[in-house]
Protein backbone atom coordinates (compact mmCIF):
# COMPACT_ATOMS: atom_id res chain seq x y z
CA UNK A 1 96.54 106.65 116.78
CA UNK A 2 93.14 104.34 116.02
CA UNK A 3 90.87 103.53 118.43
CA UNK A 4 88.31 100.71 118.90
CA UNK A 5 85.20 102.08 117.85
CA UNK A 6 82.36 101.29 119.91
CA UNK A 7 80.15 98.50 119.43
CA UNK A 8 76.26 98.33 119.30
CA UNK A 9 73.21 97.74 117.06
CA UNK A 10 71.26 99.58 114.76
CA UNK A 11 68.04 100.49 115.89
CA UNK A 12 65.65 98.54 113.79
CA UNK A 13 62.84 96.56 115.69
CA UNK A 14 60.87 95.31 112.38
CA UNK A 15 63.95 93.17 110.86
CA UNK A 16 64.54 91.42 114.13
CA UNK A 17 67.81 92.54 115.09
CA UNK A 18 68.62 91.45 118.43
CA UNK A 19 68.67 94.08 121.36
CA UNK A 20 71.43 92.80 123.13
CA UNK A 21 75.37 93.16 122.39
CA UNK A 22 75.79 88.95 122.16
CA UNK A 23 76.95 88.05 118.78
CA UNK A 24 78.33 91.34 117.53
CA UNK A 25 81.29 90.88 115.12
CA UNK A 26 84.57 92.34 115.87
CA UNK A 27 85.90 95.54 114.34
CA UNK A 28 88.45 93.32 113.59
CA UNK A 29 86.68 91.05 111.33
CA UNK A 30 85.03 94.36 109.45
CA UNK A 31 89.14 95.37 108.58
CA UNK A 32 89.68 92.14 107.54
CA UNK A 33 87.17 92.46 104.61
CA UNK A 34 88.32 96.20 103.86
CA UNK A 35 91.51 95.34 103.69
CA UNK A 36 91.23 92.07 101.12
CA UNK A 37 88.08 93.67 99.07
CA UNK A 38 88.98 94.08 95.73
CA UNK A 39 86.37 96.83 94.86
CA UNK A 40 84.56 99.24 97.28
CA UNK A 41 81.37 100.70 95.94
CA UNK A 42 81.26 104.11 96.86
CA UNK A 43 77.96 106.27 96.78
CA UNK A 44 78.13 110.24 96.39
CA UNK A 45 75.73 113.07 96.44
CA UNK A 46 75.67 115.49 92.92
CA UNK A 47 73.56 117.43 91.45
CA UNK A 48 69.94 117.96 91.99
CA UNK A 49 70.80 116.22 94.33
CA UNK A 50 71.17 112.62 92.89
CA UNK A 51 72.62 109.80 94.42
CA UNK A 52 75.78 108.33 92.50
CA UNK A 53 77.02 104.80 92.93
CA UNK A 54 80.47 103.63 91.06
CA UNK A 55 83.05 100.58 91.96
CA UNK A 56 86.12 101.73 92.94
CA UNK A 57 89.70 100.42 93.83
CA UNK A 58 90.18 101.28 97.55
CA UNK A 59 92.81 100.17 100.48
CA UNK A 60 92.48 100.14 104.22
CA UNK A 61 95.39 101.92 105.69
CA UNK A 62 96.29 103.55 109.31
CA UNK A 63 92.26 103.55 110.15
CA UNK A 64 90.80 105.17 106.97
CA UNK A 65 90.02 103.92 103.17
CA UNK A 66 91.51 105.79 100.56
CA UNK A 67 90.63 105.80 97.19
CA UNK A 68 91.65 107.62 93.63
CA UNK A 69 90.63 108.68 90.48
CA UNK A 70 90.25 110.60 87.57
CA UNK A 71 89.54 114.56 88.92
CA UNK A 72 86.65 114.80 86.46
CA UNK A 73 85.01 111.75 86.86
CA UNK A 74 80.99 112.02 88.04
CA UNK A 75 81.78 110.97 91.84
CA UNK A 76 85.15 113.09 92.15
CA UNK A 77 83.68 116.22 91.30
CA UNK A 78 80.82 114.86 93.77
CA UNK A 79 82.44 114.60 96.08
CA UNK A 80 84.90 118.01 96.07
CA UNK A 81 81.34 119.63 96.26
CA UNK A 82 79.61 117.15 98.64
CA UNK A 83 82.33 115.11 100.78
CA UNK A 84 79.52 112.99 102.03
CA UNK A 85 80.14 109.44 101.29
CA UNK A 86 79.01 105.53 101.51
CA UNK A 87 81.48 102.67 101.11
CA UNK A 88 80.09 99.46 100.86
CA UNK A 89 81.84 96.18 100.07
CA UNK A 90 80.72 93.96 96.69
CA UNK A 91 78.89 91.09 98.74
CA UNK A 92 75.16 91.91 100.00
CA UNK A 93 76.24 88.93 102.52
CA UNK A 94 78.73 89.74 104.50
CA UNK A 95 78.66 93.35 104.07
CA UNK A 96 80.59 96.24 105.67
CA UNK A 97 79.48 99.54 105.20
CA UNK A 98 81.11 102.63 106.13
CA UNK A 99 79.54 106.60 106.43
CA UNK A 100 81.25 109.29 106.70
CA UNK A 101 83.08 112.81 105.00
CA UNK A 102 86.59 112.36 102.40
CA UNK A 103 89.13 114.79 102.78
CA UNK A 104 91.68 115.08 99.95
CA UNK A 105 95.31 113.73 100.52
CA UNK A 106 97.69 114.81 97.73
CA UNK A 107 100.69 115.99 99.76
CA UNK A 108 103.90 113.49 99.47
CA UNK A 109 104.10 112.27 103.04
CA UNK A 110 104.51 109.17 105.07
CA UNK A 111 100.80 108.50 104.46
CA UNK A 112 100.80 108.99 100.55
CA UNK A 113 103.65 106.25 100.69
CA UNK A 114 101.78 103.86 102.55
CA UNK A 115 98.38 104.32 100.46
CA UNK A 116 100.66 103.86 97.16
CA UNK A 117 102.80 100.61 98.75
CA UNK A 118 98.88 99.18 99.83
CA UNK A 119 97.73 99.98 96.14
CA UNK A 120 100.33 98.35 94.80
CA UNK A 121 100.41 95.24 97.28
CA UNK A 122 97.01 94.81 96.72
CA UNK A 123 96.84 95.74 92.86
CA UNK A 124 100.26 95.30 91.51
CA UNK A 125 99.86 98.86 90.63
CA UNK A 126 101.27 102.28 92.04
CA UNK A 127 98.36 104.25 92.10
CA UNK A 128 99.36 107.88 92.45
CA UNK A 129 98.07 110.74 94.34
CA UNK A 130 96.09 112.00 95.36
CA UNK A 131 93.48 109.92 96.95
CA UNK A 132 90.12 110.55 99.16
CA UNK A 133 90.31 109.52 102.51
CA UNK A 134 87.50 108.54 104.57
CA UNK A 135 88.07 107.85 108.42
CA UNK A 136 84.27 106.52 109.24
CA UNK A 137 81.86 108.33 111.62
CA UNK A 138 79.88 105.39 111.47
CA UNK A 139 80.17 101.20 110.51
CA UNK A 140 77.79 98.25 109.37
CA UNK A 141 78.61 95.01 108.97
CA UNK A 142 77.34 91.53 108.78
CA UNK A 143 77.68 87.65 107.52
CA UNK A 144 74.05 86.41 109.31
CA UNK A 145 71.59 89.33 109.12
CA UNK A 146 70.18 89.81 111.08
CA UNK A 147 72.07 87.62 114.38
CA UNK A 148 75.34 89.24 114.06
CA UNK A 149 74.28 93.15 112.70
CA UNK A 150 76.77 95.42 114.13
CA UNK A 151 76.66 98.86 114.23
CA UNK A 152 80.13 101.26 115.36
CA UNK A 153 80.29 104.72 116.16
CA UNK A 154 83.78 106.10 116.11
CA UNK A 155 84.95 108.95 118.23
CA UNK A 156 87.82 111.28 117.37
């Protein structure tokens, strides 16, 4: 089961983000992006530790994003190691970001079905598993930084 997550503001006086709750967007509107975003940028943590930023092929499904790729590509092996993640939507306008730790889904199950019918909805491709999943600890999103900055916390 999903629940809401909470809605609030980030806590950054000097860009003039408004104190109040009026005019924060809907979680709503944030998984209406996710789910009709062609590529998710996804940032990773490797070695040294050095930041990693790659576009991706994502879908929104059940609460979480899932992704795949190659198993020895730069941000997989990133993230087996470091499951700390960013995804961040293509537009620096109306943005949606999401924080959070993957887990690795790669047993056939009702999930793995849905994730390949959304890939292949949204692609025209079956993309098989296994896949990343992140369910977010944390959200950002916005269309008119910085009036309508929202900022969810989810609880599990």
């Amino acid at each position: 089961m999903t629940h809401e997550p909470e809605a609030g503001r980030p806590h950054v006086p000097e860009y003039g983000i408004p104190e109040t709750l009026e005019g924060v967007l809907p979680w709503s509107d944030a998984v209406e992006r996710l789910e009709r975003a062609r590529n998710l940028w996804i940032v990773t943590v490797g070695p040294g530790p050095r930041p990693h930023a790659r576009p991706v092929w994502g879908v929104w499904v059940d609460g979480a994003v899932y992704f795949g790729g190659g198993p020895q590509t730069r941000w997989a092996r990133n993230l087996a190691a470091h499951p700390d993640v960013v995804v961040h939507l293509e537009s620096g306008d109306e943005v949606v970001i999401l924080e959070g730790r993957v887990g690795r889904v790669d047993e056939p199950d009702d999930v793995v079905a849905r994730v390949i019918d959304a890939y292949e909805a949204k692609y025209d491709f079956r993309h098989p598993a296994p896949f990343w999943e992140l369910r977010p600890d944390v959200a950002f999103a916005w269309t008119d930084f910085p009036r309508d900055t929202t900022r969810w916390r989810f609880t599990r």
